[in-house]
Protein backbone atom coordinates (compact mmCIF):
# COMPACT_ATOMS: atom_id res chain seq x y z
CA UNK A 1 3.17 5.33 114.77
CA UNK A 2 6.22 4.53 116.20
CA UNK A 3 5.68 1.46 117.13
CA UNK A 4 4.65 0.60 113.38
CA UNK A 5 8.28 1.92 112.68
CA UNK A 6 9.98 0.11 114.64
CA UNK A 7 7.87 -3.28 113.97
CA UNK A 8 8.80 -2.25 109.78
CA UNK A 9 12.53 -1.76 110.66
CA UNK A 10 12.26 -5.42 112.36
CA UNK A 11 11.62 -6.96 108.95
CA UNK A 12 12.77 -4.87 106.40
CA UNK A 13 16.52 -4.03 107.99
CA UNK A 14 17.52 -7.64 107.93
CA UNK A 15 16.74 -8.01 104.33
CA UNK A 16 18.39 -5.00 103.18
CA UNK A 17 21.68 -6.44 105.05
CA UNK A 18 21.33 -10.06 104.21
CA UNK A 19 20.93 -8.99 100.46
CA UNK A 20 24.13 -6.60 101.11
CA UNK A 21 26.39 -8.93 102.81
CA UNK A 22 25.67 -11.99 100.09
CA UNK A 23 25.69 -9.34 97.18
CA UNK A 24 25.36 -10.96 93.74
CA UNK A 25 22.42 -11.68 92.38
CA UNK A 26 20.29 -11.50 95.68
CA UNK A 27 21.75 -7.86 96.46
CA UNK A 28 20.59 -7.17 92.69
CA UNK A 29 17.13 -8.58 92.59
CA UNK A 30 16.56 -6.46 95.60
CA UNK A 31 17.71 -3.16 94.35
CA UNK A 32 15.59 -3.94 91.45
CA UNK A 33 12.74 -4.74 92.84
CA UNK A 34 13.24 -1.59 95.23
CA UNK A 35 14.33 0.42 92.01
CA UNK A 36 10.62 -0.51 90.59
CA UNK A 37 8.31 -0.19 93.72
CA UNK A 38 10.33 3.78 93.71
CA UNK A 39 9.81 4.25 89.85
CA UNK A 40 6.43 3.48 90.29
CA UNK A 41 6.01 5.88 93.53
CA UNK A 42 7.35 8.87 91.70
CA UNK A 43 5.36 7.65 88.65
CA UNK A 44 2.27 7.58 90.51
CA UNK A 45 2.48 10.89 92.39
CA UNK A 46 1.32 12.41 88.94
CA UNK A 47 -2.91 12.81 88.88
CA UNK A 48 -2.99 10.97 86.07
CA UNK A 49 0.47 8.38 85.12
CA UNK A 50 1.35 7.33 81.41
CA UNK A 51 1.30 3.94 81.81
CA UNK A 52 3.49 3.20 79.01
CA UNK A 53 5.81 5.47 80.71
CA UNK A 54 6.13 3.68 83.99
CA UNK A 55 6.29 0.07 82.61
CA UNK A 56 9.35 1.29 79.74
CA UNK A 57 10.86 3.18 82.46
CA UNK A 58 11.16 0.09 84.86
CA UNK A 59 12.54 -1.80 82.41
CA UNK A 60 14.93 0.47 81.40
CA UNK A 61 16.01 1.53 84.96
CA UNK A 62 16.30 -2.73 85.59
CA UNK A 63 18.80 -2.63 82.50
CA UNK A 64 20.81 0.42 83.68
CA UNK A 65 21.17 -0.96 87.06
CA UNK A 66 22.38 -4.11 85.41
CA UNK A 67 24.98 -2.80 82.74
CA UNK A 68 26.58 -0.99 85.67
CA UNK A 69 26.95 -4.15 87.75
CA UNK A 70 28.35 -6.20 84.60
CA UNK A 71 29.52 -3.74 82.38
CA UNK A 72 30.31 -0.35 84.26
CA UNK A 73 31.79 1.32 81.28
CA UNK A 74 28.96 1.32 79.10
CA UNK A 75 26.47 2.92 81.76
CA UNK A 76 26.53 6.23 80.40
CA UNK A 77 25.45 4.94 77.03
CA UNK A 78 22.70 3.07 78.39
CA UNK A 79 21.45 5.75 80.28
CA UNK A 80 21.51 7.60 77.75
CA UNK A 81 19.88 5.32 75.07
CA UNK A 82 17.31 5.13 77.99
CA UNK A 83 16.53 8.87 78.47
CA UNK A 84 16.49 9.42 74.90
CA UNK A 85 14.05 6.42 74.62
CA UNK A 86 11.53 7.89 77.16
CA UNK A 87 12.15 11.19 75.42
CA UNK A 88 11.17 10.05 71.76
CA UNK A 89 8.22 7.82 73.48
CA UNK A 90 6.49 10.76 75.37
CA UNK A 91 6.95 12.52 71.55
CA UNK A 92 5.09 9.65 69.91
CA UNK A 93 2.31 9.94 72.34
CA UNK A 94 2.11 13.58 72.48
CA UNK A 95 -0.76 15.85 73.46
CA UNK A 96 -0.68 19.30 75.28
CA UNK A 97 -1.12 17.84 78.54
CA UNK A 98 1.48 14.53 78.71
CA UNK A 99 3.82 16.77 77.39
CA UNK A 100 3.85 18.30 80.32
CA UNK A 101 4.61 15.26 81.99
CA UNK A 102 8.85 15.22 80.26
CA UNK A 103 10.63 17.06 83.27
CA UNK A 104 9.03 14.99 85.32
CA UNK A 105 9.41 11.59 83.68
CA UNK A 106 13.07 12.27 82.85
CA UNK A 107 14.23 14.14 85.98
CA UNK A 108 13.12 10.94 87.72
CA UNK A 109 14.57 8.25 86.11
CA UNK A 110 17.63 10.15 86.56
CA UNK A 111 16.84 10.96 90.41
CA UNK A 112 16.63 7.14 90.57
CA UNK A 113 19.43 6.07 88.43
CA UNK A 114 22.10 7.90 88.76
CA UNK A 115 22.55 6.88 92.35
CA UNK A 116 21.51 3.47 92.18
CA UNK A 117 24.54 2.80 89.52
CA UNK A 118 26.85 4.42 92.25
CA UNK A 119 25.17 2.26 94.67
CA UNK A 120 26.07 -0.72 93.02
CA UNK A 121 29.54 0.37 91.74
CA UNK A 122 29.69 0.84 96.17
CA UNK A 123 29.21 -2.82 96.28
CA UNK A 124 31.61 -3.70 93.20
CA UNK A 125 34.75 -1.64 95.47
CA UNK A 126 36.86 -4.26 97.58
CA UNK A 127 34.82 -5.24 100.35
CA UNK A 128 32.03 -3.64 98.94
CA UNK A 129 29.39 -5.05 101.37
CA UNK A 130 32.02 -3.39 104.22
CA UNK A 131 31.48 0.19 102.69
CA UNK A 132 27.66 -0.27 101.52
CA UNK A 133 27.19 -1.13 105.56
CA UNK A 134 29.16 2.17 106.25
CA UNK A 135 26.85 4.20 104.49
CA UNK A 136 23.31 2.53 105.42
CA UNK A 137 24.33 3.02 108.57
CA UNK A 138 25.58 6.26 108.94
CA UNK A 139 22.26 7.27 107.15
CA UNK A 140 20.14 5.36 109.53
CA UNK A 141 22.16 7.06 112.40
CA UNK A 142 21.37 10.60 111.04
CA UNK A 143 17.86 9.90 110.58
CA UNK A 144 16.85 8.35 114.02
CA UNK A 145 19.37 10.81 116.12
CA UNK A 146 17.56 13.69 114.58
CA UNK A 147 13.72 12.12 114.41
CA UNK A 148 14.81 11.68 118.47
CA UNK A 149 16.44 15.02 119.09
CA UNK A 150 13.74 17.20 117.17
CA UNK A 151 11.11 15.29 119.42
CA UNK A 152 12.79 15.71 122.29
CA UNK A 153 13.99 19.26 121.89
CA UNK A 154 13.18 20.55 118.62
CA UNK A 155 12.56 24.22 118.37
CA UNK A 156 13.63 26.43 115.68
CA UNK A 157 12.50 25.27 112.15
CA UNK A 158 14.95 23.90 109.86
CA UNK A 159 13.09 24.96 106.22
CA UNK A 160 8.99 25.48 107.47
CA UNK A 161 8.43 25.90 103.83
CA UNK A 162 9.00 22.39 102.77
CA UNK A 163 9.19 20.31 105.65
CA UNK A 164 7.70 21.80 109.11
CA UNK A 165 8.37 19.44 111.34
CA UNK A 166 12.41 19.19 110.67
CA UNK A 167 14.39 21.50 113.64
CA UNK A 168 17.90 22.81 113.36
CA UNK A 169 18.15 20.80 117.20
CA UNK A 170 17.22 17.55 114.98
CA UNK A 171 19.95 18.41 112.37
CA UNK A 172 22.39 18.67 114.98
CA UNK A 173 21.75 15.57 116.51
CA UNK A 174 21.53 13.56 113.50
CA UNK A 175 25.15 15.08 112.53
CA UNK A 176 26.24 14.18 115.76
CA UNK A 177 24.94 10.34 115.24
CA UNK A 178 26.28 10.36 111.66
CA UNK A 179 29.81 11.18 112.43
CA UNK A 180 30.09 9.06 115.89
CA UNK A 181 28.85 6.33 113.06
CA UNK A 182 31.23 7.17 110.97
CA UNK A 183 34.33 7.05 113.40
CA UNK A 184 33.08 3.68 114.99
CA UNK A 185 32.68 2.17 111.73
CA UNK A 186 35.80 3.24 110.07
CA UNK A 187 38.07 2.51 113.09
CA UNK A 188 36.72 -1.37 112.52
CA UNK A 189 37.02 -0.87 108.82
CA UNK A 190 40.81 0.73 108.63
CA UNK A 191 42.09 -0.33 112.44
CA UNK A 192 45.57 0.44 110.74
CA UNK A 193 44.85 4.09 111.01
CA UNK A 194 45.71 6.51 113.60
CA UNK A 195 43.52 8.21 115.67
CA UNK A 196 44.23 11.40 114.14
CA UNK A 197 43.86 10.35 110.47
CA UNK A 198 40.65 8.00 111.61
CA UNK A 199 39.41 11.32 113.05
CA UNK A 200 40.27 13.36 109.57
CA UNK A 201 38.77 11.10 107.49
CA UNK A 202 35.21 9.85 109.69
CA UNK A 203 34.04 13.91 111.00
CA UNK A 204 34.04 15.41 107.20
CA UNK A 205 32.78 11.85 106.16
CA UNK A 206 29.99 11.47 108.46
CA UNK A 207 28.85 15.15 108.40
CA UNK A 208 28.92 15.32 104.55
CA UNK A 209 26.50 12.03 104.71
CA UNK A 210 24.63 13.44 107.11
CA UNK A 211 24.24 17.20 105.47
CA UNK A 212 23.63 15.24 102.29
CA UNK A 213 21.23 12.89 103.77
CA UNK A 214 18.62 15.73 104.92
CA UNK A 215 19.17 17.57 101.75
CA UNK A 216 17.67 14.41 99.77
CA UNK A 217 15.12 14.60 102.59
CA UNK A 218 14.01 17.92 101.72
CA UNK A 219 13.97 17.46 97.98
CA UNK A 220 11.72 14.77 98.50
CA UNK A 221 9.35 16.75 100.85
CA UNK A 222 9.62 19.30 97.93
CA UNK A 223 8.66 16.92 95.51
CA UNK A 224 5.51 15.99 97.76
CA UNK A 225 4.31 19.54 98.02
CA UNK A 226 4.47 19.90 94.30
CA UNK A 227 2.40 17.40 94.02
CA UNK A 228 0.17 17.71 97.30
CA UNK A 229 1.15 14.83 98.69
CA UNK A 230 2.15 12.81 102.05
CA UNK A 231 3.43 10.02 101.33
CA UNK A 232 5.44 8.84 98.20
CA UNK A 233 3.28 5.74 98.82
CA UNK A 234 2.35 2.96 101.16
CA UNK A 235 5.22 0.36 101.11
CA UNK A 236 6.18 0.19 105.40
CA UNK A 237 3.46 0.92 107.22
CA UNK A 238 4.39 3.57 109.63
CA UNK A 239 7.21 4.65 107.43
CA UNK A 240 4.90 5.45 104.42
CA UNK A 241 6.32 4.77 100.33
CA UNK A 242 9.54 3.71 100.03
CA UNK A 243 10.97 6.74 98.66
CA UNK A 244 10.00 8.42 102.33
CA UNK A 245 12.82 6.00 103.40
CA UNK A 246 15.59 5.89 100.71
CA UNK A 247 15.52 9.28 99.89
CA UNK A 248 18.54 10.12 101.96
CA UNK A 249 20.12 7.25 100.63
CA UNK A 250 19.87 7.92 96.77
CA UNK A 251 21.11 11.41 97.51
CA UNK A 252 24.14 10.59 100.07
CA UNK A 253 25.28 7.45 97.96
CA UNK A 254 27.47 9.30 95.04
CA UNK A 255 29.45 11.00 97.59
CA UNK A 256 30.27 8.16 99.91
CA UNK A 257 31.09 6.16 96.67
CA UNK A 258 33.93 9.32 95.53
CA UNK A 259 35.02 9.83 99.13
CA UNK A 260 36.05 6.19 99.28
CA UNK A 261 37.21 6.42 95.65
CA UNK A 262 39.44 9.44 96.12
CA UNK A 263 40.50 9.56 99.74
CA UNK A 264 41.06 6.15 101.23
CA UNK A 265 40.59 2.99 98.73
């Protein structure tokens, strides 16, 4: 298993930053690609998917992510346009059962959306690629410290409930990678900063990722359970679906993108 990891990582890592550094339209065909193979994930952990449902909803999370690259103003009306579309197409098609199906459908595209548009409003801040590298790596950090530390030394459960394998010991040690990440990063990123004001701004920034990190972690897991699942899907072997792996990500990207905002760009 790990070694399936770490061969994944390998080829997938260097993509993901290639497409980051260039940005532009190779950064975007990636997201959207990624965006879909998710959609499709969460679409699919349903016993039985609309169809319809998925392919509108791709399309319509492809030209969300776009109006907030081009046009960042209008993305609340074209979300909106786009929930209210799914909405009024899950009405045409109605019966007892897909009915059932609207939380779901709609509390997804905006569990996908909404922090994909922040992701890509990241990338749109001055030296965006600097600050999207700041936060896939701070994640990253958090993840591996604590999948190490809660192997190593793991002991008391985090949340048994939803995910029993996660350890408070693996928490702390993927806080402790997040924030060394964090003050590393930033003191290449702002070297015109003290080491008191590097230190103010990197510990809250890299514990909030990483607190924020395993709570999109756990929503995921709870997400799974509801639907008596393991994986979100197959997309890196060893890793599982691709939502296993970006669902720290979409949940930790809206506050890295106001923390910037507000507090230091």
């Amino acid at each position: 298993m790990l070694r399936q990891r770490i061969a994944s990582a390998i080829v997938a890592v260097p993509l993901v930053l290639w497409s980051v550094y260039t940005g532009g339209w190779p950064f975007m065909l990636v997201l959207s690609g990624l965006a879909i193979i998710g959609w499709k994930e969460i679409q699919a952990m349903q016993s039985e998917p609309d169809s319809i449902l998925t392919w509108l909803g791709g399309l319509f999370l492809i030209v969300v992510l776009y109006v907030a690259w081009r046009w960042p103003e209008y993305v609340l009306a074209s979300l909106t346009f786009a929930v209210f579309s799914l909405l009024v197409t899950l009405l045409w098609r109605y019966d007892s059962k897909r009915w059932q199906t609207v939380s779901h459908s709609v509390s997804s595209f905006c569990y996908l959306s909404l922090p994909l548009v922040h992701l890509i409003w990241l990338g749109n801040l001055p030296g965006g690629w600097r600050w999207l590298i700041l936060l896939l790596v701070c994640v990253w950090c958090y993840d591996s410290f604590a999948y190490f530390v809660g192997n190593l030394c793991g002991r008391r459960k985090l949340w048994k409930r939803i995910s029993p394998n996660k350890s408070l010991e693996g928490v702390g040690g993927g806080l402790t990678g997040s924030a060394l990440a964090a003050t590393l990063l930033l003191a290449w990123l702002l070297p015109e900063l003290g080491w008191l004001r590097l230190l103010a701004f990197s510990l809250p920034f890299g514990i909030g990722v990483g607190i924020l990190a395993q709570t999109g972690d756990l929503l995921e897991s709870a997400l799974k359970r509801t639907f008596a699942i393991k994986d979100s899907g197959q997309f890196l072997p060893g890793h599982g679906g691709l939502l296993d792996r970006v669902d720290s990500i979409l949940f930790t990207t809206p506050f890295v993108y106001y923390f910037l905002k507000l507090l230091i760009i």
